[in-house]
N, C-alpha and C. Protein backbone atom coordinates (compact mmCIF):
# COMPACT_ATOMS: atom_id res chain seq x y z
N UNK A 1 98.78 119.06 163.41
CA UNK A 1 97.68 118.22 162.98
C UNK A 1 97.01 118.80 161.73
N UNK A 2 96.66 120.16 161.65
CA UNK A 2 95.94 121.03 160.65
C UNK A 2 97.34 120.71 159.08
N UNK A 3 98.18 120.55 159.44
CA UNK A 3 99.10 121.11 158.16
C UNK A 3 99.15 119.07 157.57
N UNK A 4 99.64 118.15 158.66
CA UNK A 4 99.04 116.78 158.09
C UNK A 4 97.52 116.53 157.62
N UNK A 5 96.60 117.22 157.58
CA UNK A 5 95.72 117.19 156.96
C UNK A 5 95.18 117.99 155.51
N UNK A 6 96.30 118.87 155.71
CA UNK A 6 96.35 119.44 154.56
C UNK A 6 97.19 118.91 153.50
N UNK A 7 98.35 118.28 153.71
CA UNK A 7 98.94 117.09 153.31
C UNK A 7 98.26 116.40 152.52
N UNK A 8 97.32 115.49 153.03
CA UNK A 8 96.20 114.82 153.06
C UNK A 8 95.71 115.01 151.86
N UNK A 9 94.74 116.07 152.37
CA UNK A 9 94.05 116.74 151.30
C UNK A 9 94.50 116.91 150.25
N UNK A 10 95.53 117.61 150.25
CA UNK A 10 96.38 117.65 148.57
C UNK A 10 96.59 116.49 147.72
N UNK A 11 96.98 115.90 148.68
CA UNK A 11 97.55 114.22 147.99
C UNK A 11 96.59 113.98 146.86
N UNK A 12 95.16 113.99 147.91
CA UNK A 12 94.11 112.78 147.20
C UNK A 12 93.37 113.83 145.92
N UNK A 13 93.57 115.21 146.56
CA UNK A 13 93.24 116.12 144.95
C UNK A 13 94.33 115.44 143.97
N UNK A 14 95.63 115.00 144.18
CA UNK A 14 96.51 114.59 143.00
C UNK A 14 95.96 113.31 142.55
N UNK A 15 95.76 112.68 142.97
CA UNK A 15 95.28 111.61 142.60
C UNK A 15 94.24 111.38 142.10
N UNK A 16 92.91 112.54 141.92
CA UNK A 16 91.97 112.40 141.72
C UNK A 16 92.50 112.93 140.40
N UNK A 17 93.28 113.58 140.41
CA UNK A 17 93.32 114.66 138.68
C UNK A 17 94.37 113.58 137.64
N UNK A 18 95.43 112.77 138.43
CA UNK A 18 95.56 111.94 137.78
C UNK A 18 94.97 110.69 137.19
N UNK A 19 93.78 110.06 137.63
CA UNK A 19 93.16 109.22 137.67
C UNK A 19 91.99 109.94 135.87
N UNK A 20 91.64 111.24 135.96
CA UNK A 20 91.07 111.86 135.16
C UNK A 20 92.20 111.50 134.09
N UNK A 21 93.24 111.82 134.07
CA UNK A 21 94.14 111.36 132.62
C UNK A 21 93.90 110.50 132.51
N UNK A 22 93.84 109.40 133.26
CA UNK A 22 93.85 107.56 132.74
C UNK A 22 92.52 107.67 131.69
N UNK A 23 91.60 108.45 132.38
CA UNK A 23 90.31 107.89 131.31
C UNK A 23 90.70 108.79 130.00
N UNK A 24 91.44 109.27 129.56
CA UNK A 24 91.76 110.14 128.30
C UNK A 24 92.07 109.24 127.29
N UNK A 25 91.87 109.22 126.39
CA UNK A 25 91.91 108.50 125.36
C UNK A 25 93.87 108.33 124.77
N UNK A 26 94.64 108.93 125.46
CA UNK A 26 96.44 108.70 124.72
C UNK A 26 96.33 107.61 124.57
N UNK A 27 96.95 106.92 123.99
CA UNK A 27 97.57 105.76 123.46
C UNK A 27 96.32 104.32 123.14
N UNK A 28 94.90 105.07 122.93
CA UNK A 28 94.32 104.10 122.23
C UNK A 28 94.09 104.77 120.59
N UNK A 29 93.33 104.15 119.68
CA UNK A 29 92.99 104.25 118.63
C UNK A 29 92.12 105.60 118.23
N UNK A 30 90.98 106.38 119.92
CA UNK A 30 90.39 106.95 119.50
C UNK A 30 91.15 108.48 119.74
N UNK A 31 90.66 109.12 117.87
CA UNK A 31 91.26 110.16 118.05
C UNK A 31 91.82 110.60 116.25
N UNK A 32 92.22 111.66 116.16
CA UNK A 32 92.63 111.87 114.62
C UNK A 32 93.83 111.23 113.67
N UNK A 33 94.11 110.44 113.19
CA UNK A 33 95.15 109.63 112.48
C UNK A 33 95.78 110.72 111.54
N UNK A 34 96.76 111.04 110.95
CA UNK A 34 96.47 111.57 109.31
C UNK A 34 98.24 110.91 108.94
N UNK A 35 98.14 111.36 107.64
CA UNK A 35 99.41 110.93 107.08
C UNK A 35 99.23 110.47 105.66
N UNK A 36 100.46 110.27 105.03
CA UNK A 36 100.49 109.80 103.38
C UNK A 36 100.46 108.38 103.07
N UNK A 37 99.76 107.78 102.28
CA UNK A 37 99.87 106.68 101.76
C UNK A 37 101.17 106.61 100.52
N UNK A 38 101.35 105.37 100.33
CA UNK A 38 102.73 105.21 99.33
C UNK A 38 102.03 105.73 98.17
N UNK A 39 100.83 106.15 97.47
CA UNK A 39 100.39 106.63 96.39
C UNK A 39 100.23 108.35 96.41
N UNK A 40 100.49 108.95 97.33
CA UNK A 40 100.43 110.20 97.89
C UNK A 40 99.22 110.80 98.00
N UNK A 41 98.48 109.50 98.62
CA UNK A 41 97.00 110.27 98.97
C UNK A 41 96.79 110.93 100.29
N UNK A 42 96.79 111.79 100.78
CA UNK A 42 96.54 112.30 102.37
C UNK A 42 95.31 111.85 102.88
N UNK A 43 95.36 110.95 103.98
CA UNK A 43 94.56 110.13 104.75
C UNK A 43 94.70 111.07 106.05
N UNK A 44 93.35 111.47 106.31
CA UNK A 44 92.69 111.90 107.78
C UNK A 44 91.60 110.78 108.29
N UNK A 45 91.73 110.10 109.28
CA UNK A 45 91.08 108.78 110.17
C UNK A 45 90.86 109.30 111.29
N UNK A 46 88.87 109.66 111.40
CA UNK A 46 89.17 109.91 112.94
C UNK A 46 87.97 109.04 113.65
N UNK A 47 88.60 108.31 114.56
CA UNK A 47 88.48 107.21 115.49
C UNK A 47 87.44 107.49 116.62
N UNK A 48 85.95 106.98 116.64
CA UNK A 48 85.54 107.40 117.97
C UNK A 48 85.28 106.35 118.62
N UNK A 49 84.90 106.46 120.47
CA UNK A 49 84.37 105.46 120.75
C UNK A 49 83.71 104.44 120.75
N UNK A 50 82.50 105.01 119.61
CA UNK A 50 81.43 103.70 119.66
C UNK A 50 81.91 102.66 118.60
N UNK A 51 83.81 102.78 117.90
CA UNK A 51 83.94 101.66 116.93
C UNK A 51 83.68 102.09 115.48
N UNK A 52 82.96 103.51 115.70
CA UNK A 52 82.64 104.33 113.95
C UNK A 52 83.97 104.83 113.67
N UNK A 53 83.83 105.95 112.91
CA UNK A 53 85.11 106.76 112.08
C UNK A 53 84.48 106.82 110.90
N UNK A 54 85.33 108.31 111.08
CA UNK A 54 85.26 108.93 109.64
C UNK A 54 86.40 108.88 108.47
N UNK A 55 86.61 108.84 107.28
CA UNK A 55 87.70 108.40 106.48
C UNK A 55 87.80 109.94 105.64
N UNK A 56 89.16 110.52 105.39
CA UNK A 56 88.73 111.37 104.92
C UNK A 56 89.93 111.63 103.40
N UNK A 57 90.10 111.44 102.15
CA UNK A 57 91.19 111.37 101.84
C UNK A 57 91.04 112.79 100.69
N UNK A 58 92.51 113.21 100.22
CA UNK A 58 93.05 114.45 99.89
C UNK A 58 94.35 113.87 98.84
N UNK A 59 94.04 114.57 97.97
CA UNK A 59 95.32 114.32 97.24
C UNK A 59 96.02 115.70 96.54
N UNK A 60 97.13 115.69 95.72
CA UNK A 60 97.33 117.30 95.22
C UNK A 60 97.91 116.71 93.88
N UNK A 61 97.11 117.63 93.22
CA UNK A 61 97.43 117.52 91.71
C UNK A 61 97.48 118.84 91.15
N UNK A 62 98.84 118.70 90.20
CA UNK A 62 100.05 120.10 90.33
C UNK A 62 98.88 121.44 89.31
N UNK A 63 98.21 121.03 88.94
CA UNK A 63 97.19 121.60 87.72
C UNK A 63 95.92 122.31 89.20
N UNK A 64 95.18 121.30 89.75
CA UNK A 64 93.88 122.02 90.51
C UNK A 64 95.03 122.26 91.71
N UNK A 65 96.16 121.76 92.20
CA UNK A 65 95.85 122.20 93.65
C UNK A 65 95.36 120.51 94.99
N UNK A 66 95.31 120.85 95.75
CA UNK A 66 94.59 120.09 96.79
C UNK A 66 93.26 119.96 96.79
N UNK A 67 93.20 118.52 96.39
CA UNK A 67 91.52 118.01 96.17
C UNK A 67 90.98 117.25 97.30
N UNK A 68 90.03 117.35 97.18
CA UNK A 68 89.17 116.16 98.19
C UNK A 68 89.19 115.13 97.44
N UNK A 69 89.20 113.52 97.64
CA UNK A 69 89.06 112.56 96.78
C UNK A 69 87.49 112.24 97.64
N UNK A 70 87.29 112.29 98.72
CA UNK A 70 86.37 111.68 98.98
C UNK A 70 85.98 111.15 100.74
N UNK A 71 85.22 111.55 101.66
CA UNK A 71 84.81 111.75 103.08
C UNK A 71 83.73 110.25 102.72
N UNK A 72 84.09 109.67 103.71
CA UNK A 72 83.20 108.41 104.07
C UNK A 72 83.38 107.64 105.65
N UNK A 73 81.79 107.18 105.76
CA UNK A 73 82.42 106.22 107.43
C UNK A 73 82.52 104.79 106.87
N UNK A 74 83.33 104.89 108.51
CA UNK A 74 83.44 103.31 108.41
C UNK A 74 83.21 102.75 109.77
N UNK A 75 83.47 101.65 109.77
CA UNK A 75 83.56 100.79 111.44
C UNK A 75 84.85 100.59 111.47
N UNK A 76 85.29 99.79 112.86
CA UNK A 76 86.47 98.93 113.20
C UNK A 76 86.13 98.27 114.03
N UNK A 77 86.97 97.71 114.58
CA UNK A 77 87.08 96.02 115.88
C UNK A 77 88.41 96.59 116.09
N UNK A 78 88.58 96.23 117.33
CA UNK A 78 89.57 96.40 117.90
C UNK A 78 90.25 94.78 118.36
N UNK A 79 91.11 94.18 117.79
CA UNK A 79 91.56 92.95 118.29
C UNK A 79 92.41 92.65 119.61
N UNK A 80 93.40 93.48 119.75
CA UNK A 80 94.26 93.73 120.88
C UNK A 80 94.15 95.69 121.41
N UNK A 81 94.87 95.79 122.36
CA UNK A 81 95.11 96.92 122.50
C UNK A 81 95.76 97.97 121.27
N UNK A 82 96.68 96.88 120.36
CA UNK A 82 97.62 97.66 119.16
C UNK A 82 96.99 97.46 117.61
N UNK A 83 95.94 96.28 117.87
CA UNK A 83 95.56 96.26 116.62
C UNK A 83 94.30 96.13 116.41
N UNK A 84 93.83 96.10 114.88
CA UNK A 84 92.56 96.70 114.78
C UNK A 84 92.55 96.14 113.18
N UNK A 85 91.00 96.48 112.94
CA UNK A 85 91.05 96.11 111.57
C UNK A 85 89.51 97.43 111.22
N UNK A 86 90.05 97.98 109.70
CA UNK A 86 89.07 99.03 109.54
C UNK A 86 87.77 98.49 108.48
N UNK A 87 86.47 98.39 108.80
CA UNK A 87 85.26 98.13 107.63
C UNK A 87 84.82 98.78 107.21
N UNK A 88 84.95 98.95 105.49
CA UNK A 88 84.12 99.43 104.93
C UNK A 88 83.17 99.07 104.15
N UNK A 89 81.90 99.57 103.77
CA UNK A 89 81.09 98.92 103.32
C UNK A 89 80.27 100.13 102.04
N UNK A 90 80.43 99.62 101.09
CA UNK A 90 79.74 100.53 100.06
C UNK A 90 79.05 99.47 99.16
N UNK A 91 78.11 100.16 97.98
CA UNK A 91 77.28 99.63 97.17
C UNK A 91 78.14 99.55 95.91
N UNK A 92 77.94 98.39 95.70
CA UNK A 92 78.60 97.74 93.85
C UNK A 92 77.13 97.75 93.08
N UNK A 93 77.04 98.43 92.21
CA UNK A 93 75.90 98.04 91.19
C UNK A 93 75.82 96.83 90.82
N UNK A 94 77.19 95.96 90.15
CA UNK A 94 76.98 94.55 89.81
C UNK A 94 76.92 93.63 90.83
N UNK A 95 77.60 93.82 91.98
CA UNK A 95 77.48 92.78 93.13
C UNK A 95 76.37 93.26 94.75
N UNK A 96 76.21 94.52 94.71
CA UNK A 96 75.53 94.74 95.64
C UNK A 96 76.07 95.02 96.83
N UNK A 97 75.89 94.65 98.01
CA UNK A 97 76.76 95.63 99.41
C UNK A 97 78.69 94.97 99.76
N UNK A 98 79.28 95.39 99.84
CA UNK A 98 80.81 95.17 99.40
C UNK A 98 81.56 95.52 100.62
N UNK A 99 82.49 94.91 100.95
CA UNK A 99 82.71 95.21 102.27
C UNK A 99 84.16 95.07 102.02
N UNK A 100 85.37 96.05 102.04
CA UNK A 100 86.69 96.71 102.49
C UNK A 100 87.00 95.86 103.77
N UNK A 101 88.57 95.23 103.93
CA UNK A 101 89.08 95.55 105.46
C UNK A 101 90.21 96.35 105.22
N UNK A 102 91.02 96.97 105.81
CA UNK A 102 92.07 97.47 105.81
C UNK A 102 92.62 97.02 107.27
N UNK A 103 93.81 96.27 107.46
CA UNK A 103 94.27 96.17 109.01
C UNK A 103 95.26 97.83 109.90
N UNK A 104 95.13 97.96 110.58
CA UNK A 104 96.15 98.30 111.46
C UNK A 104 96.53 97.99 112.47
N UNK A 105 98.17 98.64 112.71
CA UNK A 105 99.20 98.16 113.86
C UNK A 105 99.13 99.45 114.30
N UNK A 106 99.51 99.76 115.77
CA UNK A 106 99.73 101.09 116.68
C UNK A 106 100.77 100.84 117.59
N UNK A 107 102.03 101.51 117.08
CA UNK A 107 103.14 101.38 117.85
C UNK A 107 103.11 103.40 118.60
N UNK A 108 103.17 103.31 119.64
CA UNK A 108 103.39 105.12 119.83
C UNK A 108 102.14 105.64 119.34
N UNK A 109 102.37 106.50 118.94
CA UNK A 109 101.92 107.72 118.21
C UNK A 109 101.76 107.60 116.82
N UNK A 110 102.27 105.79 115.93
CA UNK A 110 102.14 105.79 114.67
C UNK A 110 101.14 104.30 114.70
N UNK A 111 100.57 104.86 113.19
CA UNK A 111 99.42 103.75 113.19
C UNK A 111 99.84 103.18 111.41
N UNK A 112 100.41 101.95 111.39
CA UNK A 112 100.63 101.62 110.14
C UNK A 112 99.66 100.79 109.66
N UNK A 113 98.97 101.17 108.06
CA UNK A 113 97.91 100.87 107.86
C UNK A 113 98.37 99.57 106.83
N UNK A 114 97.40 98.40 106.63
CA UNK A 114 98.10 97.42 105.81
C UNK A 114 96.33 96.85 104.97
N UNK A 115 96.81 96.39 103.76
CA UNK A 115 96.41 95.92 103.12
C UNK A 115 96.31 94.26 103.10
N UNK A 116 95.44 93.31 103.26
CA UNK A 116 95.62 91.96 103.91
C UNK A 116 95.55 92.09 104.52
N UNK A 117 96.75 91.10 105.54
CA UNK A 117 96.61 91.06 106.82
C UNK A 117 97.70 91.92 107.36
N UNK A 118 98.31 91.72 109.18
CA UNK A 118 99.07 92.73 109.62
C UNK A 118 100.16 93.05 108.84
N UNK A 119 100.99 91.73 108.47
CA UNK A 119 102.39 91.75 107.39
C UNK A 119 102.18 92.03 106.56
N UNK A 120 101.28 92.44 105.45
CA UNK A 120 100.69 91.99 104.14
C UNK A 120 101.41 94.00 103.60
N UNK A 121 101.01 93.79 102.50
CA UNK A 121 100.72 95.18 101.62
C UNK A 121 101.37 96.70 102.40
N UNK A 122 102.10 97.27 103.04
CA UNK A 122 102.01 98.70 103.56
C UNK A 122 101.32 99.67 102.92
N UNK A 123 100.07 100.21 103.10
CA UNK A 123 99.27 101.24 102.67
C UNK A 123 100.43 102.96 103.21
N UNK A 124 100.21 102.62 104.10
CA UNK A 124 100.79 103.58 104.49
C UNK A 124 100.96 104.33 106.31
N UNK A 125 101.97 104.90 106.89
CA UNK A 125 102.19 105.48 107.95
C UNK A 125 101.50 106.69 108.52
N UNK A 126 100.56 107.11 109.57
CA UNK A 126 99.60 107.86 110.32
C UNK A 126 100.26 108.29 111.13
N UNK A 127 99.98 109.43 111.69
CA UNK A 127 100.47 109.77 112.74
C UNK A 127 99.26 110.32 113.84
N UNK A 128 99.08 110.01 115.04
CA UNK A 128 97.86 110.23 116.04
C UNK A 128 98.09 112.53 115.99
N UNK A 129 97.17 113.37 115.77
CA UNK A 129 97.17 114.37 116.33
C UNK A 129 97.09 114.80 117.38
């Protein structure tokens, strides 16, 4: 009786520690992106829950070396589980507040970023850290 209850017991510790992975963030959006765009800019995207993110891009030029181009947030929406669309919003002197989308797709572990819509433009391939 003592050793079926210990049984027992074990089980539902497994289940409790697996149930803790489900709430982990694998295979959604939130989390670090990085990778090259077709212009060879190095894109770091990191994704949090509340729908923010940070944008972070890097380029290398053979004279300085590895530069910062430039750290900015943004928002997103999440449309499906795989896709998403990224907002940005900055100030135009001649037009005033300006608003970026960039779409993405999330197949795996890769997040392909597009210009337009999902088919439109390939910016470029991410990979989740």
């Amino acid at each position: 009786m003592l050793a079926i209850m210990m049984v027992a017991m074990l089980s539902v510790g497994f289940v409790a520690c697996s149930s803790d992975d489900d709430d982990s963030d694998s295979g959604s959006v939130v989390g670090t992106w990085s990778g090259t765009t077709d212009d060879d800019v190095h894109l770091s995207l990191n994704f949090k829950k509340n729908g923010t993110g940070t944008w972070t891009q890097r380029y290398y030029d053979s004279y300085y070396g590895t530069e910062e181009r430039g750290s900015f947030s943004f928002s997103y929406e999440m449309e499906s589980k795989s896709k998403g669309i990224i907002i940005t919003t900055y100030y135009d002197s001649y037009s005033g507040d300006e608003s970026d989308y960039l779409f993405f797709k999330i197949e795996g572990k890769k997040m392909f970023l597009f210009e337009g819509d999902y088919d439109d433009y390939l910016l470029g391939v991410l990979t989740k850290e």
